[in-house]
N, C-alpha and C. Protein backbone atom coordinates (compact mmCIF):
# COMPACT_ATOMS: atom_id res chain seq x y z
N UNK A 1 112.51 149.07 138.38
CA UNK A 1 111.81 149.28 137.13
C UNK A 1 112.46 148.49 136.00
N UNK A 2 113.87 148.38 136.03
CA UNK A 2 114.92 147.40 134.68
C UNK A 2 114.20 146.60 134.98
N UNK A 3 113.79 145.60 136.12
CA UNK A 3 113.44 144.11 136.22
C UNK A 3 111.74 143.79 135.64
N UNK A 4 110.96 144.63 135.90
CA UNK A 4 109.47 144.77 135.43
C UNK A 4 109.99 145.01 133.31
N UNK A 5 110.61 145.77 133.01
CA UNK A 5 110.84 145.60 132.10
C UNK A 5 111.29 144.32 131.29
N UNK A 6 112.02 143.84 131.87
CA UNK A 6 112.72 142.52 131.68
C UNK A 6 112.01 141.47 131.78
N UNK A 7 110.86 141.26 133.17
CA UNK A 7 110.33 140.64 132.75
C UNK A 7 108.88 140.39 131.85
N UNK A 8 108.82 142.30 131.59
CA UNK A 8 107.46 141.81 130.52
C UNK A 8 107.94 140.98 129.22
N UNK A 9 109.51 141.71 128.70
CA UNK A 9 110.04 141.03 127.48
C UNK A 9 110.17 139.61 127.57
N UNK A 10 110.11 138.96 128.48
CA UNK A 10 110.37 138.01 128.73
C UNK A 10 108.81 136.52 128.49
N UNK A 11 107.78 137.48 128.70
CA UNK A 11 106.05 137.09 128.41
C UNK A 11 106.23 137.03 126.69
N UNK A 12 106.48 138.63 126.54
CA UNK A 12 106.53 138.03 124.75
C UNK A 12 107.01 137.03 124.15
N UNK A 13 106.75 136.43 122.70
CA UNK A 13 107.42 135.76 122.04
C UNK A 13 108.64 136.61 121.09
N UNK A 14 109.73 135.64 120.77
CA UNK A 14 110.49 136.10 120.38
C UNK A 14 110.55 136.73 119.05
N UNK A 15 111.05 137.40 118.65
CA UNK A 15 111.02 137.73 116.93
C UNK A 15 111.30 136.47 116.13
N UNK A 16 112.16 135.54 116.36
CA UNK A 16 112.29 134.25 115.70
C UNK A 16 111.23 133.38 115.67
N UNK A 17 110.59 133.21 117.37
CA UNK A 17 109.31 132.45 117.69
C UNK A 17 108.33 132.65 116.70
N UNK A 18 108.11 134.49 116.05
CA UNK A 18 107.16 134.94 116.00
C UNK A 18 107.76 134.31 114.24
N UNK A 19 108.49 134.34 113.60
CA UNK A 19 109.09 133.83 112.32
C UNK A 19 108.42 132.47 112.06
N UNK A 20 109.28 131.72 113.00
CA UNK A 20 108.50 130.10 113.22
C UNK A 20 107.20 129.95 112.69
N UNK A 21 106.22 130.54 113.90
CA UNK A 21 104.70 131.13 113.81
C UNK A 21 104.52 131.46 112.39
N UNK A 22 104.87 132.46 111.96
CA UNK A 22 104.04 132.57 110.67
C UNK A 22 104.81 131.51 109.22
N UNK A 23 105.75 131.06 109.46
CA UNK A 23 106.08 130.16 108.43
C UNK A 23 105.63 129.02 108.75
N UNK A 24 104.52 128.34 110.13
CA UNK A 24 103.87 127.31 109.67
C UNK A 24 102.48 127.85 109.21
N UNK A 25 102.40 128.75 109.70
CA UNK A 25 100.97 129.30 109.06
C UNK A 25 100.65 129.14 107.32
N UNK A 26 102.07 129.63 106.73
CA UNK A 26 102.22 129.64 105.36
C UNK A 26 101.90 128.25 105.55
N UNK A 27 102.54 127.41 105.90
CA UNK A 27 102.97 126.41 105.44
C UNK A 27 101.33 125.63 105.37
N UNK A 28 100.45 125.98 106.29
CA UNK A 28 99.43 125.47 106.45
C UNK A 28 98.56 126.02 105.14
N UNK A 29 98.91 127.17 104.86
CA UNK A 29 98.03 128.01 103.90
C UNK A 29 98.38 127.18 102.12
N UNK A 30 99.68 126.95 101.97
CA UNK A 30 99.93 125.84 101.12
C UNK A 30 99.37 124.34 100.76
N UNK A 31 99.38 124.00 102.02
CA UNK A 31 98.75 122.40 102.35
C UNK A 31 97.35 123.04 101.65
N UNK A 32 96.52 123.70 102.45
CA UNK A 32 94.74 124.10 101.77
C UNK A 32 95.02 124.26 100.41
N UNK A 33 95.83 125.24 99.73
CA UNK A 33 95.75 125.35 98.47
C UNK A 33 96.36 124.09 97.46
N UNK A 34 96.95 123.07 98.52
CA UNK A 34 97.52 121.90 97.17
C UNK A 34 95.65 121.09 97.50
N UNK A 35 94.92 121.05 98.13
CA UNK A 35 93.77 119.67 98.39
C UNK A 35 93.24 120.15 97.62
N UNK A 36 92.19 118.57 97.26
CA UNK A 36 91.15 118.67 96.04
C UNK A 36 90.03 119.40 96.50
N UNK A 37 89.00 119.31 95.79
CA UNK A 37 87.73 119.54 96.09
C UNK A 37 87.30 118.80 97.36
N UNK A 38 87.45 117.48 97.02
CA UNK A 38 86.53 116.79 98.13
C UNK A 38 86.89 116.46 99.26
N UNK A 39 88.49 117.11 99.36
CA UNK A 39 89.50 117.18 100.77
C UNK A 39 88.84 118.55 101.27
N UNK A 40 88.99 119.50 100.38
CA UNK A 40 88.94 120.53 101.05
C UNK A 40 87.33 121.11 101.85
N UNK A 41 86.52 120.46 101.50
CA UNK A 41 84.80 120.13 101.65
C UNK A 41 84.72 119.46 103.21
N UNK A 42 86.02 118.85 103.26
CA UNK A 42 86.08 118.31 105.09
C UNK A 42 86.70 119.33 105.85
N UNK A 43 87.27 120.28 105.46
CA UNK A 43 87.73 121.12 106.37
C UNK A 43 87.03 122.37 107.13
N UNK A 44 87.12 122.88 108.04
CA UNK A 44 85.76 123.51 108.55
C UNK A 44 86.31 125.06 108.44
N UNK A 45 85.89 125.70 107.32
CA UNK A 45 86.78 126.86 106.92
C UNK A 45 85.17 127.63 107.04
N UNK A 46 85.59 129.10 106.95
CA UNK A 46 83.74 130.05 106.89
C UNK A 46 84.33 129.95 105.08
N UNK A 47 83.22 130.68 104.91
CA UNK A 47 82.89 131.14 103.63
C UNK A 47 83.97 131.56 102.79
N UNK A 48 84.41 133.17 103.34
CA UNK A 48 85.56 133.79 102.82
C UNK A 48 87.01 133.17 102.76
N UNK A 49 87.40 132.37 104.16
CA UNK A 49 88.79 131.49 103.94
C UNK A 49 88.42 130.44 102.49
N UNK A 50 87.38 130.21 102.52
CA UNK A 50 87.27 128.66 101.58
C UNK A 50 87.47 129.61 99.85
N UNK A 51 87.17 130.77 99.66
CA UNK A 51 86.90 131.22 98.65
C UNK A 51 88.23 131.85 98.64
N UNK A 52 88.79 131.93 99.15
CA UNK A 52 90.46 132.59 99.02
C UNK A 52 91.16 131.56 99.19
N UNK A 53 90.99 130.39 99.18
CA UNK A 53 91.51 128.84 99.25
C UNK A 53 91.41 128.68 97.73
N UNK A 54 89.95 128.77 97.29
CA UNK A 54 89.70 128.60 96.07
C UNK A 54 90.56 129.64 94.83
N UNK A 55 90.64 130.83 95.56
CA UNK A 55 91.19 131.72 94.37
C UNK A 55 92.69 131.54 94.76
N UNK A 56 93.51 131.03 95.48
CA UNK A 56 94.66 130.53 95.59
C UNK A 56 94.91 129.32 94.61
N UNK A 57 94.38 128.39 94.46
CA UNK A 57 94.51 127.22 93.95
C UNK A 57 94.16 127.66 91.93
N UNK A 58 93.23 128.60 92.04
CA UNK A 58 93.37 129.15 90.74
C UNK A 58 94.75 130.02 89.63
N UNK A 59 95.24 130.85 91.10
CA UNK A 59 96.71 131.51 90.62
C UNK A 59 97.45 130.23 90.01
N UNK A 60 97.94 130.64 88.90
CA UNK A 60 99.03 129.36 88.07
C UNK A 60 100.27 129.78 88.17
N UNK A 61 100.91 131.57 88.16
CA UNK A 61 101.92 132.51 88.16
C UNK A 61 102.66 132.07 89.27
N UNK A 62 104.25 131.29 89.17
CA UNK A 62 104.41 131.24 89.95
C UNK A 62 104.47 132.55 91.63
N UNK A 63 105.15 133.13 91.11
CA UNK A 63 105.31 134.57 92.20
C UNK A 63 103.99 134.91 92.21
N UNK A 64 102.57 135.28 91.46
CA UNK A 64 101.77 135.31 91.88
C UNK A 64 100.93 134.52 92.96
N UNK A 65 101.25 132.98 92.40
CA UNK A 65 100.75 131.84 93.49
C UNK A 65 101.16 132.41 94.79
N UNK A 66 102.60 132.59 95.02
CA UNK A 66 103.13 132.86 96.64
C UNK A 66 102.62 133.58 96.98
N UNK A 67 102.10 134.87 96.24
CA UNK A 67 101.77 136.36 96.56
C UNK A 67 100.40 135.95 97.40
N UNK A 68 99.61 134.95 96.36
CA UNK A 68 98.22 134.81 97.11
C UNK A 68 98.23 134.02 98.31
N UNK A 69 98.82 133.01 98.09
CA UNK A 69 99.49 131.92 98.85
C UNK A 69 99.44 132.89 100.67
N UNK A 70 100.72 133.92 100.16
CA UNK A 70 100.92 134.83 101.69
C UNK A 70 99.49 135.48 102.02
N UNK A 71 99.03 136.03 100.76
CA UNK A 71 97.53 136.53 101.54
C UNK A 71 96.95 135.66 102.15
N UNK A 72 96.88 134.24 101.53
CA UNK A 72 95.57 133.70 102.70
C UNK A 72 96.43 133.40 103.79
N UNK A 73 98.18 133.15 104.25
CA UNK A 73 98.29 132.97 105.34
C UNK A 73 97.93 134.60 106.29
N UNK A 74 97.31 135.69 105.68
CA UNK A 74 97.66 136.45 106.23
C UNK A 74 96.28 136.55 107.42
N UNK A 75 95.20 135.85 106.33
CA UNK A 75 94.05 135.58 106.58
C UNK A 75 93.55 134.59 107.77
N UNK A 76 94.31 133.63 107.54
CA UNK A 76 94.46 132.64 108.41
C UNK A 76 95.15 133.12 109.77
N UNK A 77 96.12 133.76 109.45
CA UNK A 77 96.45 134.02 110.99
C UNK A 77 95.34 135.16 111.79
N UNK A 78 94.62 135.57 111.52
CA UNK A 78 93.40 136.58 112.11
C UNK A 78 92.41 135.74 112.72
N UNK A 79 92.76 133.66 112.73
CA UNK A 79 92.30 133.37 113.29
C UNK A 79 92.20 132.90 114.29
N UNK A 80 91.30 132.41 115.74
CA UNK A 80 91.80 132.35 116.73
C UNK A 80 93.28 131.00 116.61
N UNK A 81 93.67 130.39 117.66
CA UNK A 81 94.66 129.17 118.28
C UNK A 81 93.01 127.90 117.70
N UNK A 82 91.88 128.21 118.27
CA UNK A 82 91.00 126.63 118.39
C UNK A 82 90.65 126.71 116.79
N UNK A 83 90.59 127.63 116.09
CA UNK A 83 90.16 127.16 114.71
C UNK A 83 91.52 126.70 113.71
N UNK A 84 92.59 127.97 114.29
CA UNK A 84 93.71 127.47 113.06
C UNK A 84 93.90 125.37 113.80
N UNK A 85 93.44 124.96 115.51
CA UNK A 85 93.99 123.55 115.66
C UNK A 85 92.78 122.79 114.72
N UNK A 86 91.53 123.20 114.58
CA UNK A 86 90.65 122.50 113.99
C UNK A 86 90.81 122.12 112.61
N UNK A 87 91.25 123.23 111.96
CA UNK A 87 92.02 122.78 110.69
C UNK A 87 92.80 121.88 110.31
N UNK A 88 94.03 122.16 111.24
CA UNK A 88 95.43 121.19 111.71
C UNK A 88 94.63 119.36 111.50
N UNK A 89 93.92 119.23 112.77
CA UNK A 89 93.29 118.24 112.75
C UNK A 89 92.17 117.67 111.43
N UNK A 90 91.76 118.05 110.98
CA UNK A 90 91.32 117.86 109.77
C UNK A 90 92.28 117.60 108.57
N UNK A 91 93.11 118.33 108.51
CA UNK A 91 94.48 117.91 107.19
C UNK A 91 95.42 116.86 108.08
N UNK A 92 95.15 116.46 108.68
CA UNK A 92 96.29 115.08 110.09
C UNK A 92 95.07 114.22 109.60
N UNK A 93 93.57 114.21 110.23
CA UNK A 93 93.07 112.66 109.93
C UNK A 93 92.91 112.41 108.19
N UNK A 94 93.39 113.75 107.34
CA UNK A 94 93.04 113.27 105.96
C UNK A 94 94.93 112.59 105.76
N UNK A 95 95.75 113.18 106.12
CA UNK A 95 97.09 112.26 105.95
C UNK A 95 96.83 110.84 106.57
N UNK A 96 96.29 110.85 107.53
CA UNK A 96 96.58 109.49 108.46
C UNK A 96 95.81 108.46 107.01
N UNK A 97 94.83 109.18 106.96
CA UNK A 97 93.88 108.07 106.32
C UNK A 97 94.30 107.90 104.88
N UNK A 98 95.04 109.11 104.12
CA UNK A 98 95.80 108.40 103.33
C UNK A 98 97.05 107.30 103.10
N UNK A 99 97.78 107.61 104.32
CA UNK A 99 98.96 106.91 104.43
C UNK A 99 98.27 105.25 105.06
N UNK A 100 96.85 105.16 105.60
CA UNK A 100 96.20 103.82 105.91
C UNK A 100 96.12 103.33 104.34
N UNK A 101 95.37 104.17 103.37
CA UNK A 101 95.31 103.94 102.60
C UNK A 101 96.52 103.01 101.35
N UNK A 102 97.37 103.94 101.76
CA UNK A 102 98.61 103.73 100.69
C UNK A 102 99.33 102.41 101.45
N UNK A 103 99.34 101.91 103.13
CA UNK A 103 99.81 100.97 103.19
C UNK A 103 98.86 99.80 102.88
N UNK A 104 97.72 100.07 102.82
CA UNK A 104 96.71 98.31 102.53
C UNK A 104 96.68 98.21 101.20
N UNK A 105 97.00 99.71 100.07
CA UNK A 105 97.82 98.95 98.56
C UNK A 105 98.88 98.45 98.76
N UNK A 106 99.65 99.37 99.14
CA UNK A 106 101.17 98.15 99.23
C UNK A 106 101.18 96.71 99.92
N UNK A 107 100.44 96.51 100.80
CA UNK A 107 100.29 95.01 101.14
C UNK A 107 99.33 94.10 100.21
N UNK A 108 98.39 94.69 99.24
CA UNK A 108 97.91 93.72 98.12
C UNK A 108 98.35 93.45 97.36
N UNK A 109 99.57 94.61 96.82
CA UNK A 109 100.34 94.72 95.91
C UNK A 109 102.05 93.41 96.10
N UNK A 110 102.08 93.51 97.30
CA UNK A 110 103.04 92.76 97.73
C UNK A 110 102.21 90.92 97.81
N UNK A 111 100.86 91.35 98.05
CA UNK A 111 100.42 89.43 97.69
C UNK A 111 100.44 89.21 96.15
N UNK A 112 99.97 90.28 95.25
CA UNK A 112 99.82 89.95 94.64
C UNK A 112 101.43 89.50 93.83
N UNK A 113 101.91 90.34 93.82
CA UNK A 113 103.48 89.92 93.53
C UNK A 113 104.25 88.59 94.35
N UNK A 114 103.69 88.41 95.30
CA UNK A 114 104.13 86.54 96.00
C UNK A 114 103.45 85.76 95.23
N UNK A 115 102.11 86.00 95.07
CA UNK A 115 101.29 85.02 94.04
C UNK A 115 102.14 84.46 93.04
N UNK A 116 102.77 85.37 91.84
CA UNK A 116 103.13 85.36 90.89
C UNK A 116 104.25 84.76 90.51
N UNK A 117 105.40 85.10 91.95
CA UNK A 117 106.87 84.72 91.98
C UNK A 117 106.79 82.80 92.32
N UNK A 118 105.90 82.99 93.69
CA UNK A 118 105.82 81.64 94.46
C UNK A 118 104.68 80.94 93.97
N UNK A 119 103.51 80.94 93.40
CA UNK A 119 103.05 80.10 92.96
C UNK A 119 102.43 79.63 94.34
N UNK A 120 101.75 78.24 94.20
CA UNK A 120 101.03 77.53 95.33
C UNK A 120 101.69 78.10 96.59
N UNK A 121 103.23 78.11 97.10
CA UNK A 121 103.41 77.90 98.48
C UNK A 121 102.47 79.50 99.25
N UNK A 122 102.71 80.58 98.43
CA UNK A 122 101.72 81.77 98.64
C UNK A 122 100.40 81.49 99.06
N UNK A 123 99.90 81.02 97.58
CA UNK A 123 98.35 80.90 97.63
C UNK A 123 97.83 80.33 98.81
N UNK A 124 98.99 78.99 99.23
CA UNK A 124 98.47 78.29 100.52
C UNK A 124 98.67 79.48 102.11
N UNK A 125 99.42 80.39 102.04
CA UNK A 125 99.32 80.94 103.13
C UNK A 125 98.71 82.32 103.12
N UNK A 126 98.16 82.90 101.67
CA UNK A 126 97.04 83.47 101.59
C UNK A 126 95.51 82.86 102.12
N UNK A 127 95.44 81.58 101.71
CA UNK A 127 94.37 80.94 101.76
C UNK A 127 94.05 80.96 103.60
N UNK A 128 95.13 80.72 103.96
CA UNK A 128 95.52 80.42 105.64
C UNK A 128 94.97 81.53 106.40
N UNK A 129 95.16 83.02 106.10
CA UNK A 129 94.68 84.32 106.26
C UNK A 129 93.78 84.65 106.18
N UNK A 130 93.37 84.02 104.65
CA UNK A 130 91.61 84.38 104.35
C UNK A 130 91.26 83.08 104.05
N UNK A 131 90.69 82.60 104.60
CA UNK A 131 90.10 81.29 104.20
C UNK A 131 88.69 81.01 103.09
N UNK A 132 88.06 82.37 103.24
CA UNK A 132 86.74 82.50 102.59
C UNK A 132 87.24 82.84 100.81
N UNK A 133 88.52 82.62 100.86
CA UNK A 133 89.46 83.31 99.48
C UNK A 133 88.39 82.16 98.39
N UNK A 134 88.74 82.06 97.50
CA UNK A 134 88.38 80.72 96.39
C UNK A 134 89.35 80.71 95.50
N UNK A 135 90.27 79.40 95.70
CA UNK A 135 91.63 79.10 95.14
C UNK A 135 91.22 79.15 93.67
N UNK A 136 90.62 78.35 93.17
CA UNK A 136 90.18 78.47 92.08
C UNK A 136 90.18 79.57 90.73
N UNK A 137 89.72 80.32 91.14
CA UNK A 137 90.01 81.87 90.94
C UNK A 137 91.06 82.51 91.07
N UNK A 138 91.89 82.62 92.56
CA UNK A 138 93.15 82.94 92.46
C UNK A 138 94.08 82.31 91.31
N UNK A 139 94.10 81.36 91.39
CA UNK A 139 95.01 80.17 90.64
C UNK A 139 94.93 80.50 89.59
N UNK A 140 93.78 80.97 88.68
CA UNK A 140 92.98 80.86 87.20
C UNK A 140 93.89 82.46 86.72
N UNK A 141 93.27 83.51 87.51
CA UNK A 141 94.09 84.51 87.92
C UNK A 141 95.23 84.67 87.73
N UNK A 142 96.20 83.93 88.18
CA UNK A 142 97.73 84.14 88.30
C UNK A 142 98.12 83.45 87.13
N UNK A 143 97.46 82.02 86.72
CA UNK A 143 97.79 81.98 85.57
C UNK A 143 97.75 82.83 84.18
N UNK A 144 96.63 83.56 84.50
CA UNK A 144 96.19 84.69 83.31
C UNK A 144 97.48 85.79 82.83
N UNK A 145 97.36 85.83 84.22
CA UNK A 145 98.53 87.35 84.50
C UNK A 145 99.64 86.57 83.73
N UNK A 146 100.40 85.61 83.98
CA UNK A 146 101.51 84.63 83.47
C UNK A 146 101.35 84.87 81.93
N UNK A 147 99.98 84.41 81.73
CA UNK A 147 99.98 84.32 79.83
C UNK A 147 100.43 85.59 79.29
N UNK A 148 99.48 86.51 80.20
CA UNK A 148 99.61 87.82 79.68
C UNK A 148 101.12 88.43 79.45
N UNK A 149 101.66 87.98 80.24
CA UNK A 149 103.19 88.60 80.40
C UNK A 149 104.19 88.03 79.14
N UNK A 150 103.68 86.34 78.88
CA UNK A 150 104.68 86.29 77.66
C UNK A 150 103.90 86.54 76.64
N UNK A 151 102.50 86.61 76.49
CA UNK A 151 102.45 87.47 74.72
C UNK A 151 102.30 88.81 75.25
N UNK A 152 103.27 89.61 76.05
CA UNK A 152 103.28 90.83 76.09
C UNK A 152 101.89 91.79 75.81
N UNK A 153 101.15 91.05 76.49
CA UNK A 153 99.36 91.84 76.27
C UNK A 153 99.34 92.24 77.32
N UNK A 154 98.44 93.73 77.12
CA UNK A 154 98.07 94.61 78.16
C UNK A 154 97.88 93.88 79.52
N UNK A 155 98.42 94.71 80.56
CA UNK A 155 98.15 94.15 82.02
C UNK A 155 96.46 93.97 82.17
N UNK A 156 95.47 93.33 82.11
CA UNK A 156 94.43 93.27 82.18
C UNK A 156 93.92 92.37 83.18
N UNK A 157 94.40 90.89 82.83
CA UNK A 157 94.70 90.03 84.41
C UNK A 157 95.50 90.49 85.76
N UNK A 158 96.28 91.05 85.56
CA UNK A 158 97.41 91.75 86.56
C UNK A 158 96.35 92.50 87.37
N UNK A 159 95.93 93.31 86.61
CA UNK A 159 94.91 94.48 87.11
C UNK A 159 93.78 93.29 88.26
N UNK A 160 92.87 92.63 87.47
CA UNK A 160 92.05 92.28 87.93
C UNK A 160 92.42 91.16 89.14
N UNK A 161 93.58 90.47 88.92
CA UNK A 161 94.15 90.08 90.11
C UNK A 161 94.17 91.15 91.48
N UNK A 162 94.87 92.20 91.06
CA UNK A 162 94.77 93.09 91.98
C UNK A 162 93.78 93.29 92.63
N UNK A 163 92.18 93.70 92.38
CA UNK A 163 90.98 93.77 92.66
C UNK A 163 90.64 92.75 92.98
N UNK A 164 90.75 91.51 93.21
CA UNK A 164 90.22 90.40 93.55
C UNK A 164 90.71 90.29 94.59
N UNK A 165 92.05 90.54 95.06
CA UNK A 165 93.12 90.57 96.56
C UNK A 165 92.53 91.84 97.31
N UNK A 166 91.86 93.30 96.36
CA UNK A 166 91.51 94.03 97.52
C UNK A 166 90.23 93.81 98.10
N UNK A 167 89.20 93.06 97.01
CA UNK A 167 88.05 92.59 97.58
C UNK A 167 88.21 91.69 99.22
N UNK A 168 89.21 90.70 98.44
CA UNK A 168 89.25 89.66 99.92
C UNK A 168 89.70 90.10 101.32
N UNK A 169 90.59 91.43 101.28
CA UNK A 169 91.21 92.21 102.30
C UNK A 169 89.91 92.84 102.60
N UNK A 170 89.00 93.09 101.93
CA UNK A 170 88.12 94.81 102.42
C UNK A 170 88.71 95.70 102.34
N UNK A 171 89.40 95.93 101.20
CA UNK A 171 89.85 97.26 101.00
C UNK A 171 88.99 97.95 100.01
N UNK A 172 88.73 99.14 100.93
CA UNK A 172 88.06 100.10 99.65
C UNK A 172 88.49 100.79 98.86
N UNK A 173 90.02 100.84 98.67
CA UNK A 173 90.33 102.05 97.74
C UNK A 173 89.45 102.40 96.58
């Protein structure tokens, strides 16, 4: 009979396991309450989670925030393993696609800053990449940005340089 005992304890999860468990739950219940509107509109929540998402994100108090914060993890965990993974997956392809996001600025941001430093030898191995580019424009461009910088006038070329490098990439940001 010790050994049947032993090994039902042994099926359970642990009290720590079970710790783990609900501190990613929080942790998940946090992530919902930091997204915007139009993040949180992709996530496949019913009615009542989305509206206790919503009245979470309203609390401003800090200790109140947590207080609500723990209610909706409390909420969340009442749900099965396939909905809390459906969630999971929904806040993963909205990171992935931000962090796609944030690296194809940093790589326009990084031409556009070779443009500026290097002059032609850039432009020529921009041009090499995108060929459909129109030097012309770039060139006109980088010179602008240049003027702009010694009469200390608003970044306005800078800017529009920028947009002209995410056009030629296809970037939609």
């Amino acid at each position: 009979m010790h050994e049947d005992e032993l090994h039902d304890e042994t099926l359970e999860p642990s009290r720590s396991q079970l710790r783990r468990d609900a501190l990613d739950i929080f942790k998940l219940a946090e992530a919902l309450a930091a997204l915007g509107d139009a993040d949180l509109a992709r996530v496949p929540l019913d009615e009542d989670l989305h509206g206790e998402v919503l009245r979470t994100r309203a609390v401003t108090s800090h200790i109140a925030r947590k207080r609500q914060t723990q209610f909706l993890a409390k909420q969340l965990r009442k749900l099965g393993d396939d909905e809390i993974k459906l969630i999971r997956d929904a806040l993963s392809t909205d990171r992935d696609k931000a962090h796609r996001e944030t690296a194809a600025m940093h790589r326009i941001e990084t031409w556009r800053d070779r443009l500026l430093e290097e002059g032609d030898d850039a432009l020529g191995e921009l041009l090499a990449l995108v060929p459909s580019a129109d030097r012309q424009r770039l060139r006109q461009l980088v010179r602008n940005v240049k003027a702009e910088r010694e009469r200390n006038k608003p970044p306005h070329a800078y800017r529009e340089l920028f947009r002209e490098l995410r056009e030629l990439f296809g970037e939609p940001l």
